[in-house]
Structure formats: C-alpha cells, structure tokens
C-alpha atoms as a PDB file:
ATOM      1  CA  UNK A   1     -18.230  -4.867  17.631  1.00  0.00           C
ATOM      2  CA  UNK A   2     -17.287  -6.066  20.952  1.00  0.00           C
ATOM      3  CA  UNK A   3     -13.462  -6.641  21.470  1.00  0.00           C
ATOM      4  CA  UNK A   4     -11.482  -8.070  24.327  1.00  0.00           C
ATOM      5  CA  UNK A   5      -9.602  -5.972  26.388  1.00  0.00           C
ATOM      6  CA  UNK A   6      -7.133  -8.034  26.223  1.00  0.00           C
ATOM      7  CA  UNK A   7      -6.205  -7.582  21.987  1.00  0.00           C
ATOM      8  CA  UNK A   8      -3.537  -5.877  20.740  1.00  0.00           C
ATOM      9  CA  UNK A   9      -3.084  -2.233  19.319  1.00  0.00           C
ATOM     10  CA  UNK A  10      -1.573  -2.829  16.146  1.00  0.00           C
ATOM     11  CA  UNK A  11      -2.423   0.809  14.789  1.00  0.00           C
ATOM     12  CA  UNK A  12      -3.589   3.947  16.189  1.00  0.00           C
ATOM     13  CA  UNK A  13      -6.232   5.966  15.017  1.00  0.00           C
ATOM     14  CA  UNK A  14      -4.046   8.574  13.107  1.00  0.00           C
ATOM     15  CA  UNK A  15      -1.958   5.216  11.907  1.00  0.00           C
ATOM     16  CA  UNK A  16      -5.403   3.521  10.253  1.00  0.00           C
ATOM     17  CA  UNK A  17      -6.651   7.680   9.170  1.00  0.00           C
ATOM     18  CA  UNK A  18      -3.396   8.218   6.784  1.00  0.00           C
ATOM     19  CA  UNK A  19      -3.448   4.638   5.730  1.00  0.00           C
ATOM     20  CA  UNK A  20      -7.370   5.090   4.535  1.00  0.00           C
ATOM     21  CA  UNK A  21      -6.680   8.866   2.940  1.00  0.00           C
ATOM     22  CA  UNK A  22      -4.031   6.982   1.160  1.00  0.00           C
ATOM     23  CA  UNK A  23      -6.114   3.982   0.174  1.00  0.00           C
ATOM     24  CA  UNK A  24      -9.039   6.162  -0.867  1.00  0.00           C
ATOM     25  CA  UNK A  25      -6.830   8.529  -3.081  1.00  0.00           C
ATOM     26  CA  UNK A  26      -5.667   5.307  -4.582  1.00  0.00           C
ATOM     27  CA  UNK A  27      -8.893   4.375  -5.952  1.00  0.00           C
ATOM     28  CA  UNK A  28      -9.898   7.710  -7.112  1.00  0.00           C
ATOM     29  CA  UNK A  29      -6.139   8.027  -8.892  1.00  0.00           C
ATOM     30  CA  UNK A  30      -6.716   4.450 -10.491  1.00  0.00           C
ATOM     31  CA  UNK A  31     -10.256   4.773 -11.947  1.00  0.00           C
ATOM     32  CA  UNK A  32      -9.713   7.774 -13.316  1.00  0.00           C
ATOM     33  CA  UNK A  33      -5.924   6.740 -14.504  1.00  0.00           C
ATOM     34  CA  UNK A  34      -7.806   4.221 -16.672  1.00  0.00           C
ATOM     35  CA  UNK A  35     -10.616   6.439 -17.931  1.00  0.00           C
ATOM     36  CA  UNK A  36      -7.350   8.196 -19.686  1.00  0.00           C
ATOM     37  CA  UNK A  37      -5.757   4.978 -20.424  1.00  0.00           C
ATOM     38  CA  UNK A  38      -7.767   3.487 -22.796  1.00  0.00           C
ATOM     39  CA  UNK A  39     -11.562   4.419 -24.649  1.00  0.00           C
ATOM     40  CA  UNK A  40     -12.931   1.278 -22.943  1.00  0.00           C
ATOM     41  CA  UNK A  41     -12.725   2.694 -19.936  1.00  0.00           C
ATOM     42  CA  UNK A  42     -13.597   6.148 -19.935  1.00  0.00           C
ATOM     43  CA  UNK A  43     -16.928   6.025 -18.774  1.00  0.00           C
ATOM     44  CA  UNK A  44     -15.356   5.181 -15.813  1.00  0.00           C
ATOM     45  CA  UNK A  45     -14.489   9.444 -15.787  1.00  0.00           C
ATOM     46  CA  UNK A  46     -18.752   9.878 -15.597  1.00  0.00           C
ATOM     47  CA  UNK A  47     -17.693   9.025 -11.467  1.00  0.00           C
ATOM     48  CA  UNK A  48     -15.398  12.180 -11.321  1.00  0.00           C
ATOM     49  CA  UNK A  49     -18.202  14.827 -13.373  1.00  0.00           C
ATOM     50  CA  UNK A  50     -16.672  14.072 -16.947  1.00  0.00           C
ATOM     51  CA  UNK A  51     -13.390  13.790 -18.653  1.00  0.00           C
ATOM     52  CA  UNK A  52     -12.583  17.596 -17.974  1.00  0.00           C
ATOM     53  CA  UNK A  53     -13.436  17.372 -14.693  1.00  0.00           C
ATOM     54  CA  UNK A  54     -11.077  13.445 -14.472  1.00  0.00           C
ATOM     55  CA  UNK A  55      -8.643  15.409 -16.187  1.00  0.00           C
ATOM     56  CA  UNK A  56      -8.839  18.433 -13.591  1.00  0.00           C
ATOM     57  CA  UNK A  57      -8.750  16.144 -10.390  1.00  0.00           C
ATOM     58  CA  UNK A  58      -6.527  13.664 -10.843  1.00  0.00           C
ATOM     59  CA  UNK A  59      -3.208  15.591 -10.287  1.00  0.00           C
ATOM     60  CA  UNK A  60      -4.636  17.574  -7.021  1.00  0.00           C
ATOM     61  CA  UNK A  61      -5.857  14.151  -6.018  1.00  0.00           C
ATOM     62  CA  UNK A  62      -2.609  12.772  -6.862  1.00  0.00           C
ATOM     63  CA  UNK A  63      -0.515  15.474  -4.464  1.00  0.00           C
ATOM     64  CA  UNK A  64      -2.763  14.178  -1.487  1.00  0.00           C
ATOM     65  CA  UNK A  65      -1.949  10.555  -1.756  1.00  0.00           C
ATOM     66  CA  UNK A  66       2.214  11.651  -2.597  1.00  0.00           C
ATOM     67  CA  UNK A  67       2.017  13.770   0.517  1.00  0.00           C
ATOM     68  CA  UNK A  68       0.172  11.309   2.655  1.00  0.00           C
ATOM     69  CA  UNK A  69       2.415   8.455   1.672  1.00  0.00           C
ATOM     70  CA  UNK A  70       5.269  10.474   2.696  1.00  0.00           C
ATOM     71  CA  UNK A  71       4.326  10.640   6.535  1.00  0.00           C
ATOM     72  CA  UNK A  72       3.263   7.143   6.276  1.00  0.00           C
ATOM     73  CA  UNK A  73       6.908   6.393   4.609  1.00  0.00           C
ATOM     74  CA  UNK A  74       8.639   8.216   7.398  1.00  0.00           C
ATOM     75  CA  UNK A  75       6.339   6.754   9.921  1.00  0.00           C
ATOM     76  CA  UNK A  76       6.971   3.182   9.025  1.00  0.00           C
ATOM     77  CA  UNK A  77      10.081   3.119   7.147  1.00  0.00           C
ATOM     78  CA  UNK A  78      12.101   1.545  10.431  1.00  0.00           C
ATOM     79  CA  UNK A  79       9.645  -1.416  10.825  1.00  0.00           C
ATOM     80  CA  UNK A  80      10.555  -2.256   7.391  1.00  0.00           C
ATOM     81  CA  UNK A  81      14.118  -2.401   7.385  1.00  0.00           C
ATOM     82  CA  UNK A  82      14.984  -6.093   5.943  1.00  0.00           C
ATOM     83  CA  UNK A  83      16.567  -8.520   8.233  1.00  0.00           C
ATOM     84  CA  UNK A  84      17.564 -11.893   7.760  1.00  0.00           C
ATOM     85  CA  UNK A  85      15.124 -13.085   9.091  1.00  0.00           C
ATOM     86  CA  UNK A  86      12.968 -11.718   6.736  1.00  0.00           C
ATOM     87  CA  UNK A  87      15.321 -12.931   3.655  1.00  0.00           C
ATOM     88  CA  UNK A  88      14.716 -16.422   5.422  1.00  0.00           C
ATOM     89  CA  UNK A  89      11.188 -15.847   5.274  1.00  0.00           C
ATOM     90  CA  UNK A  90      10.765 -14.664   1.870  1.00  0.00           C
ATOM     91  CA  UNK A  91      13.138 -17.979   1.105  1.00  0.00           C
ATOM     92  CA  UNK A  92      10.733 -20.277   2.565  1.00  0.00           C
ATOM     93  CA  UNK A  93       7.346 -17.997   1.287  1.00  0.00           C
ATOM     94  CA  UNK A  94       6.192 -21.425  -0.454  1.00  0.00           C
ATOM     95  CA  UNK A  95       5.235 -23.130   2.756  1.00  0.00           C
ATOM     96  CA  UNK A  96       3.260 -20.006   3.340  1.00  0.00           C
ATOM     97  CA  UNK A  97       1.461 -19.579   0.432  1.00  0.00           C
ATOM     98  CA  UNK A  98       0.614 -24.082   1.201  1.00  0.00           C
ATOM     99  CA  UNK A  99      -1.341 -22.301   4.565  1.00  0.00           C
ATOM    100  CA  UNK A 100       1.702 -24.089   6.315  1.00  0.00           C
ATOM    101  CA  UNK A 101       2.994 -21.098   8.268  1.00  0.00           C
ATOM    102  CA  UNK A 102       3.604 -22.584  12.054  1.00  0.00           C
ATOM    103  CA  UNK A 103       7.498 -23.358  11.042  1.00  0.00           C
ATOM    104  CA  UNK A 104       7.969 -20.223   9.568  1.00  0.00           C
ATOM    105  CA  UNK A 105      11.089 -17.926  10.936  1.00  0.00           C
ATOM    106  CA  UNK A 106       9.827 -15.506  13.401  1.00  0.00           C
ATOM    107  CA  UNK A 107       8.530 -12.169  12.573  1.00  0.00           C
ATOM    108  CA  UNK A 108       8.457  -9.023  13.815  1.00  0.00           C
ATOM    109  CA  UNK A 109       5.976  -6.446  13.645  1.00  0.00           C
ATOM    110  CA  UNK A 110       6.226  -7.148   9.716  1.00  0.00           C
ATOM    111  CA  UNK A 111       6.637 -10.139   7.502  1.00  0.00           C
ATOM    112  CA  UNK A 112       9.110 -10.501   4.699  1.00  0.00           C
ATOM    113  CA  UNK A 113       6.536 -10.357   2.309  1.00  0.00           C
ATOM    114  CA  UNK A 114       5.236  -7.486   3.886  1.00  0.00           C
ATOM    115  CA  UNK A 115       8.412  -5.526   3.875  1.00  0.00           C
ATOM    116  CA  UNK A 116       9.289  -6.533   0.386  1.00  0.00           C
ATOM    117  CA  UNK A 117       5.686  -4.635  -0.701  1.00  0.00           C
ATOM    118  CA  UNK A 118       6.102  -1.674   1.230  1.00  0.00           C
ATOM    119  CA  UNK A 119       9.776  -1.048  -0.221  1.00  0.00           C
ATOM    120  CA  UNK A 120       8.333  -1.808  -4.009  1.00  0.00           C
ATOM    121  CA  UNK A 121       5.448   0.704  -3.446  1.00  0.00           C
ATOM    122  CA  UNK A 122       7.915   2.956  -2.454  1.00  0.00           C
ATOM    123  CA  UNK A 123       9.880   2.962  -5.261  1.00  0.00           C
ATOM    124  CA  UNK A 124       6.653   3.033  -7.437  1.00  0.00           C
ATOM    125  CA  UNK A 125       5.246   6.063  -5.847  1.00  0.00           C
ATOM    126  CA  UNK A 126       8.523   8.382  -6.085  1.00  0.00           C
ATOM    127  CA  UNK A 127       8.214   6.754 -10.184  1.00  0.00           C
ATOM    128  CA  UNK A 128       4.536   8.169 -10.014  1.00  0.00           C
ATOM    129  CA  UNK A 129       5.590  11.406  -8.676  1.00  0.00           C
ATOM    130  CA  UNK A 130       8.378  11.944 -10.668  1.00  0.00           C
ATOM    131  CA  UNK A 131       6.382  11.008 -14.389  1.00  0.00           C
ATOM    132  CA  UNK A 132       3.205  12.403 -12.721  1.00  0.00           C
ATOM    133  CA  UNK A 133       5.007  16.038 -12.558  1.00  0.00           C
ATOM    134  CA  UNK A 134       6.500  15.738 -16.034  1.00  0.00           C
ATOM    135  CA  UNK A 135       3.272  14.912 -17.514  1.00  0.00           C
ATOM    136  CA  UNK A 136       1.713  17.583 -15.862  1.00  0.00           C
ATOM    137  CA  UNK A 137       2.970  19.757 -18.237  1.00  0.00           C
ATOM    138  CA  UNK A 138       0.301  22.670 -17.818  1.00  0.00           C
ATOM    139  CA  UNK A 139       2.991  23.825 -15.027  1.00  0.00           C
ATOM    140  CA  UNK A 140       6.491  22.905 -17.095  1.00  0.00           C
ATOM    141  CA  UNK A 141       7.901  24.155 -20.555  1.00  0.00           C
ATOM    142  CA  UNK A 142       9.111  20.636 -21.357  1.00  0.00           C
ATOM    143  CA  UNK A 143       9.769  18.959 -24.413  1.00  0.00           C
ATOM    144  CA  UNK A 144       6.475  16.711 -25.818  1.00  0.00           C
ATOM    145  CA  UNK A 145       9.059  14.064 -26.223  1.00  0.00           C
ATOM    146  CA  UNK A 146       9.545  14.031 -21.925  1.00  0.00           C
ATOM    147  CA  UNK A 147       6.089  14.316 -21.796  1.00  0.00           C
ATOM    148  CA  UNK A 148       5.162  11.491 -23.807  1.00  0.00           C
ATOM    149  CA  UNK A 149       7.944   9.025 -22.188  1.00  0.00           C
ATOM    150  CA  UNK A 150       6.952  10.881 -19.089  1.00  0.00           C
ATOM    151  CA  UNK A 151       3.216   9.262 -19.303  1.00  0.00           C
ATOM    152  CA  UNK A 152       4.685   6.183 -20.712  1.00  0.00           C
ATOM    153  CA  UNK A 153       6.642   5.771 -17.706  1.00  0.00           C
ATOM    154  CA  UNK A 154       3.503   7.075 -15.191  1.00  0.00           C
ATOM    155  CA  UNK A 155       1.087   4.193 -16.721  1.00  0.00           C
ATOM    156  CA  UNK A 156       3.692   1.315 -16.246  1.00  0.00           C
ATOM    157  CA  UNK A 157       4.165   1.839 -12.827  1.00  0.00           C
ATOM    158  CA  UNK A 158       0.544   2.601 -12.107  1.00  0.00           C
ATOM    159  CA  UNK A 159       0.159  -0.728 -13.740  1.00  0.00           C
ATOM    160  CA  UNK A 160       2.261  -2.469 -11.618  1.00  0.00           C
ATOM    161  CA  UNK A 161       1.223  -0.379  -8.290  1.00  0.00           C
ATOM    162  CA  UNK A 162      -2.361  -1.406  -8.814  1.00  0.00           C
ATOM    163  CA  UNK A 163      -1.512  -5.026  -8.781  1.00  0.00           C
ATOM    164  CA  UNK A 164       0.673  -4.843  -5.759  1.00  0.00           C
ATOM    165  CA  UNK A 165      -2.417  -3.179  -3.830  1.00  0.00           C
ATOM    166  CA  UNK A 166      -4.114  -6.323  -5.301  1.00  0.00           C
ATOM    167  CA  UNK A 167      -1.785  -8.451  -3.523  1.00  0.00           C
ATOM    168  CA  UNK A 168      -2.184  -6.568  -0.573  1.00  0.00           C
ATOM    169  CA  UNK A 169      -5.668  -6.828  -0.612  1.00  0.00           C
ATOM    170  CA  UNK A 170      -6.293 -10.478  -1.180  1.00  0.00           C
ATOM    171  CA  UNK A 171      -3.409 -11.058   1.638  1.00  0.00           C
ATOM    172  CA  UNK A 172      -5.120  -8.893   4.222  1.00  0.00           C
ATOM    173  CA  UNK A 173      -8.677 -10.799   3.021  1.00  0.00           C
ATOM    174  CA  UNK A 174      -6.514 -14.448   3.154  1.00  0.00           C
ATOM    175  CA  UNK A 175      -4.623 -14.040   6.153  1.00  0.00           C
ATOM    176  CA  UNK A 176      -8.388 -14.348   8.749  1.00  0.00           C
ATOM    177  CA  UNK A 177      -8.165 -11.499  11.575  1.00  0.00           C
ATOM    178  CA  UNK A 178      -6.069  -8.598   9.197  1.00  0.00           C
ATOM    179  CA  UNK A 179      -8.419  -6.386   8.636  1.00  0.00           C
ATOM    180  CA  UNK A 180      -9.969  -5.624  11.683  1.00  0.00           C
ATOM    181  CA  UNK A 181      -6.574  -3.682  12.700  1.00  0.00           C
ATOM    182  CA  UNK A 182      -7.230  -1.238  10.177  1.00  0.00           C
ATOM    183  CA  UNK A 183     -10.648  -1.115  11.090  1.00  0.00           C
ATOM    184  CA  UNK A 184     -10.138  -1.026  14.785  1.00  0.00           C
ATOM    185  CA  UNK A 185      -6.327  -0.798  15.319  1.00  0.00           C
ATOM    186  CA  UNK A 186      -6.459  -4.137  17.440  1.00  0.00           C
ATOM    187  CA  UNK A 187      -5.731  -7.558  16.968  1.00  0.00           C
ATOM    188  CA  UNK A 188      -6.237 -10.586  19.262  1.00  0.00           C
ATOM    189  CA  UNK A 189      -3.299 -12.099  21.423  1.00  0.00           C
ATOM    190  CA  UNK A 190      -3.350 -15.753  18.944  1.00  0.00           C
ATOM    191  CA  UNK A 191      -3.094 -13.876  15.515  1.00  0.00           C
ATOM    192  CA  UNK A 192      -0.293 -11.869  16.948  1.00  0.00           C
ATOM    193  CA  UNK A 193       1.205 -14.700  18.318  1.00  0.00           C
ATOM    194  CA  UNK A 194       0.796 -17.069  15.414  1.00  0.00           C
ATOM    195  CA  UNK A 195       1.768 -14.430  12.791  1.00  0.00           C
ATOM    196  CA  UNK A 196       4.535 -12.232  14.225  1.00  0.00           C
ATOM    197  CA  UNK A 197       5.776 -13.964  17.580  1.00  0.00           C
ATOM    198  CA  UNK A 198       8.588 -11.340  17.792  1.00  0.00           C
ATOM    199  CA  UNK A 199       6.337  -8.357  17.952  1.00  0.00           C
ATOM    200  CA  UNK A 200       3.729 -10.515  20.063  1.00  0.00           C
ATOM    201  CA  UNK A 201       6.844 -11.023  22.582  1.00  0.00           C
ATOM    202  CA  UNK A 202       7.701  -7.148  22.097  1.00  0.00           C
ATOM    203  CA  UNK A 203       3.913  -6.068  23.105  1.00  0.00           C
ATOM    204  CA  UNK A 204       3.234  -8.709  25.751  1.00  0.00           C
ATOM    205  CA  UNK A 205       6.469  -9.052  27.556  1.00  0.00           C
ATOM    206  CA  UNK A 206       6.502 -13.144  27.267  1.00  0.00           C
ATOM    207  CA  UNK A 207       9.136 -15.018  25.844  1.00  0.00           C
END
C-alpha cells in the first residue's frame, strides 16, 4: 500500500506488535474459554489438539496476554486519563453514534468512548487474572468452594470482555480510516483532524 508522506504516526511498530500479541491471545483465550463453557461449544477445543490439550494451554496462553496487557497498560495509561472534555463527549455520544460528529468537543489523542473502554478492560483483565489464578487450582491448595466462585467470577467477566472487544471492533470497522494505524501505524492528516483535532494540533503544530 502506498501512503503519503505526509500521514500521521499514530503507533509504532512495537505499539501495533503488543497490541496484536494481545489481540491474538484474546482469541485463542476466548475460543477455548467457550469450549469449557458449555458442551455446544467444545468442538471449538478440536482448534487447540483436544480438550486436554484446551485445558493445558489456556492458562500459559492466558499469562502472555496478562503480561502483555501490562506494558500496554503502563504504556498508555496517561493518554487515557479522563478529562472533561471527554465527560462532555461521552455526554453528547448520541450525536456520534447519528454519524453527526463535526460538533463534537475536541479530542485528544483518545475519545471519551475510547478511554471509557480501555479503563473497563482494565478492570476486567486484573478480574481475569485474579479468578484465572484461583481457578487454576493445579498450583493452589484452595477450597473447591473459591474455586467454583472463582470460575464463576472468570466466565462473567470473560463474558463481558468479549463484548467490549466487540465494540471495539465494529468501532474501529465503523469509524472509515481506523484500522490502517494498526496495520501501518499511520493515519492521514483529515481523519486526524476530523476525529481528534487536539492531537492533530499536538502532531502538526497548527492551531
């Protein structure tokens, strides 16, 4: 793909490389999460070699994404500090969601919306950890009653992370021009400028 010289650099290549090990590890954690979840799918566990082998790899496989989101949480974590701007945004999301997003507050490098997403998959991935070591019992001497409220608790919020990453998904696929900076770290000068004017002002030097 040809790009202008003139885009962006919205992500560098390490940036887009821990966001994909992340995003891959994701997948693998969720398919075979639900090949333990229920009989329907656990055919789904014929992709990881079997149930033993589902049952084998999804902790180790689990570490990798927990350690990986950790440098991406320290990495990021100041870009997502809520402002009120972004409590405006979030506010007015409506007109956004109506493709009516030229009168919306200005934005830095991330949206409201954006923030609010990264701070809720925090919260579910220290849930995941947390549930995903008491369940992983072959390493603790806990009761079966933690370990059973313990995988209660790890299926909920794997529940509810899978449908954020939904969300995240179909925004990146709605919002024309978003993935193409985790494919090639760049964006173009008018996306910048019509979705985050503060950060295009920040990377351009114009007011």
């Amino acid at each position: 793909m040809i790009r202008n010289p003139k885009d962006l650099q919205r992500y560098t290549a390490p940036e887009r490389a821990n966001h994909w090990v992340v995003g891959i590890c994701f997948i693998l954690l969720a398919l075979s999460g639900l090949a333990f979840f229920h009989p329907a799918f656990f055919p789904l566990a014929q992709l990881f070699g079997g149930g033993t082998w589902a049952r084998i790899l999804h902790p180790y496989v689990g570490v990798i994404m927990a350690l990986s989101f950790v440098r991406m949480f320290f990495r990021f974590r100041e870009l997502n500090r809520m402002t009120p701007a972004d409590r405006e945004w979030l506010s007015r999301v409506g007109e956004m969601v109506d493709g009516n997003d030229h009168n919306m507050p200005v934005q830095g490098k991330y949206n409201g919306g954006q923030k609010l997403l990264f701070w809720a998959l925090v919260v579910c991935m220290a849930l995941l950890v947390i549930s995903g070591i008491v369940t992983w019992r072959a390493w603790l001497n806990l009761p079966v009653v933690v370990v059973r409220f313990g995988a209660v608790i790890h299926a909920a919020t794997a529940a509810v992370m899978i449908g954020l990453i939904m969300v995240h998904i179909y925004a990146a696929i709605w919002v024309k021009g978003t993935i193409r900076a985790m494919w090639y770290g760049t964006v173009t000068r008018g996306w910048a400028k019509q979705h985050h004017r503060a950060w295009y002002r920040q990377m351009t030097g114009k007011s």
